[in-house]
N, C-alpha and C. Protein backbone atom coordinates (compact mmCIF):
# COMPACT_ATOMS: atom_id res chain seq x y z
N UNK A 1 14.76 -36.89 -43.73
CA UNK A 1 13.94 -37.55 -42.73
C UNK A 1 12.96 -36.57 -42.08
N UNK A 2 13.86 -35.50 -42.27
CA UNK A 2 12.51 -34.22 -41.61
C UNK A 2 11.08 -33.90 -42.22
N UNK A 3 11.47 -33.82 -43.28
CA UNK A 3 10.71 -33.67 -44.37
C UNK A 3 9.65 -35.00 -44.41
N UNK A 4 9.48 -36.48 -44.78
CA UNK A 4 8.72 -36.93 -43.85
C UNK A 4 8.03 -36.95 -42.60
N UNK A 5 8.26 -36.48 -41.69
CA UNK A 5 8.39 -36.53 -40.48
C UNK A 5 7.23 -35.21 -40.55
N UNK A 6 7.77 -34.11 -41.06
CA UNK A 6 6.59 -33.30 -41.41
C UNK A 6 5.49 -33.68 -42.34
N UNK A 7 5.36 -34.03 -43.13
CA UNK A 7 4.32 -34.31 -44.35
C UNK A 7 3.31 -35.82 -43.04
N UNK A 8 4.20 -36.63 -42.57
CA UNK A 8 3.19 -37.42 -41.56
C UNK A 8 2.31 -36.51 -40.55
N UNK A 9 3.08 -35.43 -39.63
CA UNK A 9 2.28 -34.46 -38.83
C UNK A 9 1.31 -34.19 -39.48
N UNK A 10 1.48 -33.08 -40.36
CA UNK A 10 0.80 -32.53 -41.69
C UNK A 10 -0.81 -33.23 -41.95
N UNK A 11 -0.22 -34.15 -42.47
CA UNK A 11 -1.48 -35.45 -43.18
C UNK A 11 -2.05 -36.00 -42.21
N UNK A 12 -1.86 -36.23 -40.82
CA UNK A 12 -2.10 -36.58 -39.78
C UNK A 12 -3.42 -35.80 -39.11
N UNK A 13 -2.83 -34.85 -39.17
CA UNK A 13 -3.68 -33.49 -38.61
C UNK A 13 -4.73 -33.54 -39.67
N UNK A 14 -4.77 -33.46 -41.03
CA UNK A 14 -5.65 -33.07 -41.93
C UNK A 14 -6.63 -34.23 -42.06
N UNK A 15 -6.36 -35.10 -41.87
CA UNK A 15 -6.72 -36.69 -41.80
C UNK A 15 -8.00 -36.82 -40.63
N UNK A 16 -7.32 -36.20 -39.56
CA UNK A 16 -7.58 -36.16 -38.37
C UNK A 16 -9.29 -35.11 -38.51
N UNK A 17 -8.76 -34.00 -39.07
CA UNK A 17 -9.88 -33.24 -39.16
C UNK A 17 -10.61 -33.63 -40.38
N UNK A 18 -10.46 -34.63 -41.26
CA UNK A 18 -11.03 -34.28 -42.71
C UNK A 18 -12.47 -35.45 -42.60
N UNK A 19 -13.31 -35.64 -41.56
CA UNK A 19 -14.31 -35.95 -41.09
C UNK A 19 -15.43 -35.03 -41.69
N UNK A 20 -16.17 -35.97 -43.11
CA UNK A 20 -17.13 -35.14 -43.54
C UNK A 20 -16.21 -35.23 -45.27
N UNK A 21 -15.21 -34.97 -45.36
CA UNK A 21 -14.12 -34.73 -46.44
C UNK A 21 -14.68 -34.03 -47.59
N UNK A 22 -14.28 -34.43 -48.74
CA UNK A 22 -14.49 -33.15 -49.78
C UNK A 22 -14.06 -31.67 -49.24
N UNK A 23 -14.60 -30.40 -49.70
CA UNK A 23 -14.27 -29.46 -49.51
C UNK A 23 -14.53 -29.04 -47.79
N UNK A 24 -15.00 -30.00 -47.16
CA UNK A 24 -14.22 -29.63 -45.74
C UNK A 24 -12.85 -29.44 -44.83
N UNK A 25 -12.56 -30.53 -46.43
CA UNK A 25 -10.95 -30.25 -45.82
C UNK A 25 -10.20 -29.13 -46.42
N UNK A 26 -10.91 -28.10 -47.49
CA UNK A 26 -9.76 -27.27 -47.82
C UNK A 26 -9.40 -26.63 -46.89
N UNK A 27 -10.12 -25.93 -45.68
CA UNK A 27 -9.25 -24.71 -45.07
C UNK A 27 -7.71 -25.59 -44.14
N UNK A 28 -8.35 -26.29 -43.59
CA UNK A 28 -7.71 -27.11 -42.56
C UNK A 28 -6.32 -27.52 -43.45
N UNK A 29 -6.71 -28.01 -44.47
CA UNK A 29 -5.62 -28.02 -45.87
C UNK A 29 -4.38 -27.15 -45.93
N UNK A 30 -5.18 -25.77 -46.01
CA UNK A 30 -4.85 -24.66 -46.47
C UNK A 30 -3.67 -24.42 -45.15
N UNK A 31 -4.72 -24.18 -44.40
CA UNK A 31 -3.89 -23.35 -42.56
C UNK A 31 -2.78 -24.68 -42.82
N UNK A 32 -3.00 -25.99 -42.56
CA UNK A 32 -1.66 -26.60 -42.58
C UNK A 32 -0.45 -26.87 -43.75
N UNK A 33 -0.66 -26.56 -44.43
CA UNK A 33 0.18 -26.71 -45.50
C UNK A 33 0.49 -25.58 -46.24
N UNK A 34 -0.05 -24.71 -46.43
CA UNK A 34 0.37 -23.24 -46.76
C UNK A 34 0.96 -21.97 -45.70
N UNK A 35 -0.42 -22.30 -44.38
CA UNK A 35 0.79 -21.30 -43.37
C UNK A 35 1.56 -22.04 -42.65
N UNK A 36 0.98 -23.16 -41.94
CA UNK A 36 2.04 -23.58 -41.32
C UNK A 36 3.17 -24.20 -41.30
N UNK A 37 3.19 -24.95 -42.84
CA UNK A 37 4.56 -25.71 -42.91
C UNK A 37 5.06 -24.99 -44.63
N UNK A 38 4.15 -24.65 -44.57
CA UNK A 38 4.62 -23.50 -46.39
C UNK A 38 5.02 -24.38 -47.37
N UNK A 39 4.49 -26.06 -47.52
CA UNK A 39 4.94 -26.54 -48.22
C UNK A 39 4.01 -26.20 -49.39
N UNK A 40 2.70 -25.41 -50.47
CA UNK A 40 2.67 -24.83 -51.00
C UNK A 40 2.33 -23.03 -50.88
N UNK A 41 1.98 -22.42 -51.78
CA UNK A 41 1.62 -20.48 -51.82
C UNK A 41 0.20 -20.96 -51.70
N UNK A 42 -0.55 -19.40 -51.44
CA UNK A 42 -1.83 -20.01 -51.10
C UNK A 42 -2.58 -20.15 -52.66
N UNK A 43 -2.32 -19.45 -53.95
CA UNK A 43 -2.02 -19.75 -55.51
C UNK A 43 -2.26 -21.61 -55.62
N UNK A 44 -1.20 -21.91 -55.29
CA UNK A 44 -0.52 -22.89 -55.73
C UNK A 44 -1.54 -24.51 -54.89
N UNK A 45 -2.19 -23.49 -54.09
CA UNK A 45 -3.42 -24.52 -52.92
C UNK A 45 -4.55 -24.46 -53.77
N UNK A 46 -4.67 -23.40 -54.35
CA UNK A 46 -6.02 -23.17 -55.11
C UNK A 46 -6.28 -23.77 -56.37
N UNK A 47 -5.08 -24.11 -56.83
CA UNK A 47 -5.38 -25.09 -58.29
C UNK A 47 -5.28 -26.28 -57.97
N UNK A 48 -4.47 -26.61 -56.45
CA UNK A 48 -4.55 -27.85 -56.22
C UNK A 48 -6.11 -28.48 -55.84
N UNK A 49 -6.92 -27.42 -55.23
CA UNK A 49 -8.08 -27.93 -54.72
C UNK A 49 -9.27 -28.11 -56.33
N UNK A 50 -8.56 -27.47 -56.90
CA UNK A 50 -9.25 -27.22 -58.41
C UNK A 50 -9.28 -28.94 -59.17
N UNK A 51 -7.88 -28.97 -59.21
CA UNK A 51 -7.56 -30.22 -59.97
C UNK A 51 -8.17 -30.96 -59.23
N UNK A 52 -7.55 -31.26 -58.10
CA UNK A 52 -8.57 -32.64 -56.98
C UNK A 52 -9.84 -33.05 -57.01
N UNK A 53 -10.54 -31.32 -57.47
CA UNK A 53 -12.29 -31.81 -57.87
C UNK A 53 -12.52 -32.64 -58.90
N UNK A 54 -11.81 -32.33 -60.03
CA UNK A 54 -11.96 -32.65 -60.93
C UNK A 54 -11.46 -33.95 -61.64
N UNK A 55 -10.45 -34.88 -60.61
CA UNK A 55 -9.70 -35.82 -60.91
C UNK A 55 -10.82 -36.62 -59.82
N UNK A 56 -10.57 -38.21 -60.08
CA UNK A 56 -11.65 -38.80 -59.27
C UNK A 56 -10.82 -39.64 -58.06
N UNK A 57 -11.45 -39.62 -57.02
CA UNK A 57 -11.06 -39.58 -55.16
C UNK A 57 -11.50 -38.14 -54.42
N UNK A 58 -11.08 -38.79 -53.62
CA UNK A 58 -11.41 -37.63 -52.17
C UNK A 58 -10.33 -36.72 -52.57
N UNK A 59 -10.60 -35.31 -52.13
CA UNK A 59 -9.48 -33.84 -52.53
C UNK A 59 -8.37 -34.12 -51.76
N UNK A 60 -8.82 -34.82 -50.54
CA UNK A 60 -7.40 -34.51 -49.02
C UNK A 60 -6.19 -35.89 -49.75
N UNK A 61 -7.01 -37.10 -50.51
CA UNK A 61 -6.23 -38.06 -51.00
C UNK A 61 -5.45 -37.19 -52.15
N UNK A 62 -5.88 -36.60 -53.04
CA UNK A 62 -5.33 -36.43 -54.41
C UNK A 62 -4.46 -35.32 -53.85
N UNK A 63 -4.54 -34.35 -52.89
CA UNK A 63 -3.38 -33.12 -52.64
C UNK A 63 -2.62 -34.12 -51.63
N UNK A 64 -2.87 -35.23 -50.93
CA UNK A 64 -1.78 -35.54 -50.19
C UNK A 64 -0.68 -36.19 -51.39
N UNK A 65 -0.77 -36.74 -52.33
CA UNK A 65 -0.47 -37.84 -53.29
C UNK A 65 0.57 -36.58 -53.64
N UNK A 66 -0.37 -35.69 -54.34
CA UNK A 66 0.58 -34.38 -54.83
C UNK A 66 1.70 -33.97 -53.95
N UNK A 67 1.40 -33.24 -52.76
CA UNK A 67 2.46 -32.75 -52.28
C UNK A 67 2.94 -33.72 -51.07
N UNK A 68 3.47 -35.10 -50.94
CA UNK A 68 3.90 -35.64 -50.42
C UNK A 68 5.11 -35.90 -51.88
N UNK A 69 4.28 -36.38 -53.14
CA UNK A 69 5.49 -36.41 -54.16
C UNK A 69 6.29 -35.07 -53.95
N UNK A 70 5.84 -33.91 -54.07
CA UNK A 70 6.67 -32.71 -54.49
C UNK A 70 7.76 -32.40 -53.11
N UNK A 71 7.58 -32.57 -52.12
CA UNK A 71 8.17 -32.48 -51.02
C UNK A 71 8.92 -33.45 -50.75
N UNK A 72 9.18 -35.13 -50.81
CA UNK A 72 9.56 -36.02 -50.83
C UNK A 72 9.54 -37.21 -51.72
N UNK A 73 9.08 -36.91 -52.85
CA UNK A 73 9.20 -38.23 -54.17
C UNK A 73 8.06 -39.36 -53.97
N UNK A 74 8.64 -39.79 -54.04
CA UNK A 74 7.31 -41.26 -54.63
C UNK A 74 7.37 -41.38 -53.05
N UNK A 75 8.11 -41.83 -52.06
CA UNK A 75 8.01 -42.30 -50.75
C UNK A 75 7.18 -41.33 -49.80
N UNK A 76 7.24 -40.00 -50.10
CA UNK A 76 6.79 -39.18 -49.52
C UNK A 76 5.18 -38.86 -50.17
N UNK A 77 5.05 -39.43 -51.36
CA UNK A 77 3.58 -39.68 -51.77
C UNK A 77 2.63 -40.40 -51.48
N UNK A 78 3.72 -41.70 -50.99
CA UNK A 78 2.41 -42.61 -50.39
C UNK A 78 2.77 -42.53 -49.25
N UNK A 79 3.40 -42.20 -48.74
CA UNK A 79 3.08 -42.05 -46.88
C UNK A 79 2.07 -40.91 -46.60
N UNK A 80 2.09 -39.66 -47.26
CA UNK A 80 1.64 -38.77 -46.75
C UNK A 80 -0.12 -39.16 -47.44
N UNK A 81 -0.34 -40.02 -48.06
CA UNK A 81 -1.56 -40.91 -49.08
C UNK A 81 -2.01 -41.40 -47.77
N UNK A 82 -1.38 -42.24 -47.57
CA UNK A 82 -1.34 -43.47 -46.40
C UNK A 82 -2.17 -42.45 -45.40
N UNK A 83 -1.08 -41.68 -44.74
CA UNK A 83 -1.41 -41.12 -43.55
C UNK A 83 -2.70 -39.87 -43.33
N UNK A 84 -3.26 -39.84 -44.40
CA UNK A 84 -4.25 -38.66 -44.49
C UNK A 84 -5.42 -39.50 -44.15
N UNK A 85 -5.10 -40.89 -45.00
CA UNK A 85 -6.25 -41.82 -44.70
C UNK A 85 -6.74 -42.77 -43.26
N UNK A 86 -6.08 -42.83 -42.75
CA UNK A 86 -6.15 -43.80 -41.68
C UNK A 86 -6.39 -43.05 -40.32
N UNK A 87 -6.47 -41.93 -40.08
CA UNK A 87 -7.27 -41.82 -38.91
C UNK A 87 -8.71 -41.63 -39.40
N UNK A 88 -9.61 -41.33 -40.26
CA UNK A 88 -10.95 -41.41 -40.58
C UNK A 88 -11.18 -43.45 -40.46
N UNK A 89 -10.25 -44.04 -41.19
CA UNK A 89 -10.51 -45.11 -41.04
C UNK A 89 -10.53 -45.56 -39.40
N UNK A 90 -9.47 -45.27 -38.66
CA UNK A 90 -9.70 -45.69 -37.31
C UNK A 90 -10.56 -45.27 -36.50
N UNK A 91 -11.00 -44.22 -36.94
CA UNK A 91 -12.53 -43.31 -36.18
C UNK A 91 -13.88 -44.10 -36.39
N UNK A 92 -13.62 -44.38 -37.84
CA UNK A 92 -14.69 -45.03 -38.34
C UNK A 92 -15.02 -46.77 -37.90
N UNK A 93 -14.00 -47.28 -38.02
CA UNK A 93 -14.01 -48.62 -37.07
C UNK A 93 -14.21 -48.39 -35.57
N UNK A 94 -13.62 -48.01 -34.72
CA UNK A 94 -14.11 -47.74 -33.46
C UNK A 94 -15.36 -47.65 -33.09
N UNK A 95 -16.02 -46.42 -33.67
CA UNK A 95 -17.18 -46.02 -33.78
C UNK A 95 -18.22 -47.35 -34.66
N UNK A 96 -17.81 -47.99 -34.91
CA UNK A 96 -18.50 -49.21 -36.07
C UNK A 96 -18.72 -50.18 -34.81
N UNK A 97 -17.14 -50.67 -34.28
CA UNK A 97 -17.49 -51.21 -33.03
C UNK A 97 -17.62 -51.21 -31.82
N UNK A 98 -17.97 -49.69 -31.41
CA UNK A 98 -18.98 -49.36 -30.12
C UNK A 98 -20.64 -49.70 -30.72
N UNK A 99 -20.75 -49.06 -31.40
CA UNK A 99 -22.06 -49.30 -32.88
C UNK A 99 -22.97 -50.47 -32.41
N UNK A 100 -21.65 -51.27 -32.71
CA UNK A 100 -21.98 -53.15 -33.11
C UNK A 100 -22.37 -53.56 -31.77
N UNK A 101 -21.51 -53.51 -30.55
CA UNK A 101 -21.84 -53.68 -29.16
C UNK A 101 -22.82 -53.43 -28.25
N UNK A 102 -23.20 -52.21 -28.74
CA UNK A 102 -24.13 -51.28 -28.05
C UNK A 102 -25.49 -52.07 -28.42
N UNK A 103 -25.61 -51.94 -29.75
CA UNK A 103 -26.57 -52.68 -30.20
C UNK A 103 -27.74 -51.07 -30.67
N UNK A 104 -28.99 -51.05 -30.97
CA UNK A 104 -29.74 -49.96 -30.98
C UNK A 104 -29.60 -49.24 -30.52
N UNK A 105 -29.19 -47.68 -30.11
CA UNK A 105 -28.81 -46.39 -29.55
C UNK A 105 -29.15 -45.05 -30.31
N UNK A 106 -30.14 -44.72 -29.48
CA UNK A 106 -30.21 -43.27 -29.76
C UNK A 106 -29.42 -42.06 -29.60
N UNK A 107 -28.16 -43.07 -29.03
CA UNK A 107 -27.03 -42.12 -28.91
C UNK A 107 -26.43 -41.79 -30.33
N UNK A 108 -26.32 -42.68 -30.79
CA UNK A 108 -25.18 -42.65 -32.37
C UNK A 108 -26.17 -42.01 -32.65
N UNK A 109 -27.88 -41.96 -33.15
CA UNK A 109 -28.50 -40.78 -33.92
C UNK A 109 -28.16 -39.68 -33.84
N UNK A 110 -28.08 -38.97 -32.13
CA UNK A 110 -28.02 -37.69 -31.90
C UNK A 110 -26.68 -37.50 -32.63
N UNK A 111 -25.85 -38.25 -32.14
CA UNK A 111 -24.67 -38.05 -32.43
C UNK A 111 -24.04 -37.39 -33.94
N UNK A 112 -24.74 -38.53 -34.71
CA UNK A 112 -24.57 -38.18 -36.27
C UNK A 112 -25.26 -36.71 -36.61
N UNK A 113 -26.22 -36.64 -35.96
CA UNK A 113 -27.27 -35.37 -36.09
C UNK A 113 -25.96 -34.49 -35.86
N UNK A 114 -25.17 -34.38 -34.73
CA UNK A 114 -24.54 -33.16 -34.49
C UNK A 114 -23.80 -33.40 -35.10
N UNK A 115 -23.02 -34.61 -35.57
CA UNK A 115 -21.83 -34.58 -36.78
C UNK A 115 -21.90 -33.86 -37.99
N UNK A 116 -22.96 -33.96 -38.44
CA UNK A 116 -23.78 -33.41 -40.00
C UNK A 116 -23.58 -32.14 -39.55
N UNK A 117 -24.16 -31.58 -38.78
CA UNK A 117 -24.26 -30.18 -38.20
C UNK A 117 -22.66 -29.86 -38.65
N UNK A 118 -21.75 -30.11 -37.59
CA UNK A 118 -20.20 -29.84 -38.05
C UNK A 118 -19.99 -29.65 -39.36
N UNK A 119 -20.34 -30.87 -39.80
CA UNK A 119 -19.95 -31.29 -41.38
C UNK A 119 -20.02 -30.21 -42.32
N UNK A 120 -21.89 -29.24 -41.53
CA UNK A 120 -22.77 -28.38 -42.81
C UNK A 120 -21.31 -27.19 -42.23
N UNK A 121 -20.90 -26.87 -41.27
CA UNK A 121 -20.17 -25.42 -40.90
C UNK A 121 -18.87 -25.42 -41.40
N UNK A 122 -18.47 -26.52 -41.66
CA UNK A 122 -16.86 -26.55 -42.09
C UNK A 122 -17.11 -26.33 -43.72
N UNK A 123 -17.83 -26.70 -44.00
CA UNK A 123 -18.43 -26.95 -45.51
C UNK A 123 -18.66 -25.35 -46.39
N UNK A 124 -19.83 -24.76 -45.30
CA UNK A 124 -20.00 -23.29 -45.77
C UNK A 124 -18.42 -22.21 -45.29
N UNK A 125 -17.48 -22.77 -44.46
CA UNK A 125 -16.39 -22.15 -44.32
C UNK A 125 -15.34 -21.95 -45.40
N UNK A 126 -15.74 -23.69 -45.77
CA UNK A 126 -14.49 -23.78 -47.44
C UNK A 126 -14.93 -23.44 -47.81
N UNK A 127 -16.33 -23.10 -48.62
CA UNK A 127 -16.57 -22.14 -49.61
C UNK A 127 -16.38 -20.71 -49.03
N UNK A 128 -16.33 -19.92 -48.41
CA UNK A 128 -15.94 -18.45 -47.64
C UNK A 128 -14.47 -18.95 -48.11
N UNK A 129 -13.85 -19.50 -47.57
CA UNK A 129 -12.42 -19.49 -47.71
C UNK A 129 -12.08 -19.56 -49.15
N UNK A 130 -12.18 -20.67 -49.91
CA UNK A 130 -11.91 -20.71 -51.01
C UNK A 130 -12.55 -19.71 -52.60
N UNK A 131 -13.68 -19.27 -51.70
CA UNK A 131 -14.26 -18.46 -52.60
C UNK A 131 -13.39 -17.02 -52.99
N UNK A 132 -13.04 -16.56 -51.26
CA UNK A 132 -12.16 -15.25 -51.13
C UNK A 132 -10.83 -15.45 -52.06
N UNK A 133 -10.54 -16.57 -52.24
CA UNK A 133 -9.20 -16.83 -53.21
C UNK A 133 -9.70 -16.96 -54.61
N UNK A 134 -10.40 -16.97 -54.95
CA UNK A 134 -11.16 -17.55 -56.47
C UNK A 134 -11.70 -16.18 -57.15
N UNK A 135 -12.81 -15.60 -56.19
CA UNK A 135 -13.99 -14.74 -56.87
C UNK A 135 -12.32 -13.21 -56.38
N UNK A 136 -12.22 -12.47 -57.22
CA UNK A 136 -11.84 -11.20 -56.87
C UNK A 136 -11.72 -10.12 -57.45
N UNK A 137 -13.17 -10.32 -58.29
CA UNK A 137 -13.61 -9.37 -59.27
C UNK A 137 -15.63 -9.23 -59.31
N UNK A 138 -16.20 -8.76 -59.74
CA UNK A 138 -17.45 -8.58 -60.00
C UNK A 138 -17.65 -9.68 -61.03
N UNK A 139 -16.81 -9.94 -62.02
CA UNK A 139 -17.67 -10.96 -62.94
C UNK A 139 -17.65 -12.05 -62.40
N UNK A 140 -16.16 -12.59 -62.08
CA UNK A 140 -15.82 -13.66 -61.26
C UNK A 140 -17.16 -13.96 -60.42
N UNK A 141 -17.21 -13.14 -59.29
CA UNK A 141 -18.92 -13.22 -58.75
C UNK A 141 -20.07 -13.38 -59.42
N UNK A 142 -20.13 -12.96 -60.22
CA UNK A 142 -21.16 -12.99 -61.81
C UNK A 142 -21.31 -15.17 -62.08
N UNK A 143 -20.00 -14.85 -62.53
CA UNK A 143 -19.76 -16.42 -63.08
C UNK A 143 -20.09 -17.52 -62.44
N UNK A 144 -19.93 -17.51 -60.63
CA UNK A 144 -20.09 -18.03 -59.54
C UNK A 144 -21.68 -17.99 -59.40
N UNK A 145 -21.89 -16.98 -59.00
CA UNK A 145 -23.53 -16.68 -58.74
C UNK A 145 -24.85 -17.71 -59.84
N UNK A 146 -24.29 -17.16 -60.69
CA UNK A 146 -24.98 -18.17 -62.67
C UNK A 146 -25.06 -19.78 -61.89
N UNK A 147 -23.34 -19.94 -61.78
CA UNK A 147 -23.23 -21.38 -61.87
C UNK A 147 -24.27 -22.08 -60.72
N UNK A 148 -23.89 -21.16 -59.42
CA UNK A 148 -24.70 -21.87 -58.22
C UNK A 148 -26.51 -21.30 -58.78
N UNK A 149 -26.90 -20.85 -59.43
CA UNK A 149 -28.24 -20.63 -59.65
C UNK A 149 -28.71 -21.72 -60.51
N UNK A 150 -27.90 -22.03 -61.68
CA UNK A 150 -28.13 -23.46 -62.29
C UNK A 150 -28.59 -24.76 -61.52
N UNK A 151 -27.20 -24.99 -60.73
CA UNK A 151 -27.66 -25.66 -59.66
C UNK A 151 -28.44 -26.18 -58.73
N UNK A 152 -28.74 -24.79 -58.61
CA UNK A 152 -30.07 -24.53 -57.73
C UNK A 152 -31.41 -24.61 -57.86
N UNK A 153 -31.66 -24.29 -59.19
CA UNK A 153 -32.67 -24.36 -60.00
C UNK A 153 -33.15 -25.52 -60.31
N UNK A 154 -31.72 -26.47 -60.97
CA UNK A 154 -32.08 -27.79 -61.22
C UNK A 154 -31.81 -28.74 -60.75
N UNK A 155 -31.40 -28.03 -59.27
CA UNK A 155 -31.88 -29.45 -57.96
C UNK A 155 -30.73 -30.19 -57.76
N UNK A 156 -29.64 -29.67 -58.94
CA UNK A 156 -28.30 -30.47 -58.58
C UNK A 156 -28.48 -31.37 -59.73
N UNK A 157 -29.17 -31.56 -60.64
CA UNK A 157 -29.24 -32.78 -61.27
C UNK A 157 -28.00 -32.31 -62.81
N UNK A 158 -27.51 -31.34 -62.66
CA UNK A 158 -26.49 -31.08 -64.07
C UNK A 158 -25.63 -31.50 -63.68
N UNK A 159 -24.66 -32.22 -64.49
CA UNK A 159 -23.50 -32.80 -64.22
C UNK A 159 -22.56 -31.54 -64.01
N UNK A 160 -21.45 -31.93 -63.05
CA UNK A 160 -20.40 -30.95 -61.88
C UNK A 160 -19.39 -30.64 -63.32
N UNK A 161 -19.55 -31.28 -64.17
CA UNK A 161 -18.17 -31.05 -65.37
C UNK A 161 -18.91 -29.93 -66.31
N UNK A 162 -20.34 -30.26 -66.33
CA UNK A 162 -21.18 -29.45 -67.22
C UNK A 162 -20.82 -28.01 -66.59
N UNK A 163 -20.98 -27.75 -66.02
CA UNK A 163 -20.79 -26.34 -64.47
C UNK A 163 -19.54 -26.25 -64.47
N UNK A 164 -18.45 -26.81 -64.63
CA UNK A 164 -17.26 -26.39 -64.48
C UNK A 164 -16.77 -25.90 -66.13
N UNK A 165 -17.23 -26.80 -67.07
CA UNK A 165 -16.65 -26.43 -68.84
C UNK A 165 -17.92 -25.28 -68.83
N UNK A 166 -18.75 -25.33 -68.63
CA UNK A 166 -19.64 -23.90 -68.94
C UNK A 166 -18.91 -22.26 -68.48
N UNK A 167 -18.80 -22.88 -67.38
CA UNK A 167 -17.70 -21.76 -66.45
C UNK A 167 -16.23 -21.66 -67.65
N UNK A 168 -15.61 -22.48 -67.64
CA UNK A 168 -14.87 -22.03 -67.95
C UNK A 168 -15.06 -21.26 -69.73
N UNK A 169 -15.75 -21.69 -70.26
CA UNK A 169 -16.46 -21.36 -71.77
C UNK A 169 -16.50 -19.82 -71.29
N UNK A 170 -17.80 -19.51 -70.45
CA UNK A 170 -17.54 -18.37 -70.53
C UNK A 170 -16.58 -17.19 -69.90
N UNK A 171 -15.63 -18.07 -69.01
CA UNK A 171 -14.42 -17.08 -68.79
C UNK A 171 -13.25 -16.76 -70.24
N UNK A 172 -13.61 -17.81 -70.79
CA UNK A 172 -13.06 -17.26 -72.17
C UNK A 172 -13.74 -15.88 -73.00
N UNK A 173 -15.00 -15.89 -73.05
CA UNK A 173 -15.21 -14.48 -73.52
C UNK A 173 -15.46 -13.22 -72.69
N UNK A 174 -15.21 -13.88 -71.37
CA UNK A 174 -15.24 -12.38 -70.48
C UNK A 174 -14.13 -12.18 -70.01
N UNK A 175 -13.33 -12.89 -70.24
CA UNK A 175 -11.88 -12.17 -69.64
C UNK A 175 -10.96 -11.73 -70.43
């Protein structure tokens, strides 16, 4: 029962912060579930955030699914599923119906303006964070640098799988 009881805190909290989601939620991820409740190594966070990209949903859904199973089984998968999701949902309704009431407001603009803002700082943090776990070599940086220059170059328009099998193609002949 503890063990639930944690994975709800847990998912709660991450839920709570995962406003913006995708890789905003890795650190917040990370700090709660690796240091503070150690339910994975920080290793074992890093392939999770890996796989999650690459499987289709939100990252905070697909690692809650994961380690709510591994910590508590199927029951502990969809609660801790459940519970990652529903405070963005209740933020988001609230805010829908102050929205609706209010009627036209230049408040919700500013507002969103400074949300985005948040959104861009948590965003460039998971990459600092997750990068320091990933890149820890010169090529590694090499490999990284290429990929985001592709990117960059072409505006974002290459597919995210193209950039990830290229990457990995050539970690096969450089490592």
């Amino acid at each position: 029962m503890q063990k639930l009881w944690l994975l709800t805190v847990s998912f709660a909290i991450i839920g709570v912060g995962a406003y913006g989601g995708g890789l905003v939620t890795v650190p917040l991820m990370g700090r709660e579930l690796v240091e503070n409740r150690g339910f994975l190594q920080e290793q074992e966070m890093s392939r999770i955030v890996a796989v999650a990209q690459m499987t289709p949903g939100p990252i905070a859904v697909n690692a809650a699914t994961f380690v709510g199973f591994r910590v508590a089984g199927l029951g502990g998968a969809l609660l801790a599923t459940a519970v990652v999701v529903l405070p963005a949902l209740l933020m988001l309704t609230l805010l829908e119906s102050v929205r609706t009431r209010s009627g036209p407001n230049d408040h919700f603009l500013r507002l969103r303006r400074g949300l985005r803002i948040g959104v861009l700082s948590l965003l460039l943090f998971a990459v600092w964070s997750y990068g320091r776990i990933v890149i820890a070599a010169p090529m590694e940086f090499a490999i990284a640098a290429g990929a985001f220059a592709l990117l960059t170059l072409c505006e974002g328009k290459v597919h995210p799988l193209a950039v990830i099998a290229g990457s990995g193609v050539v970690g096969l002949f450089v490592f």
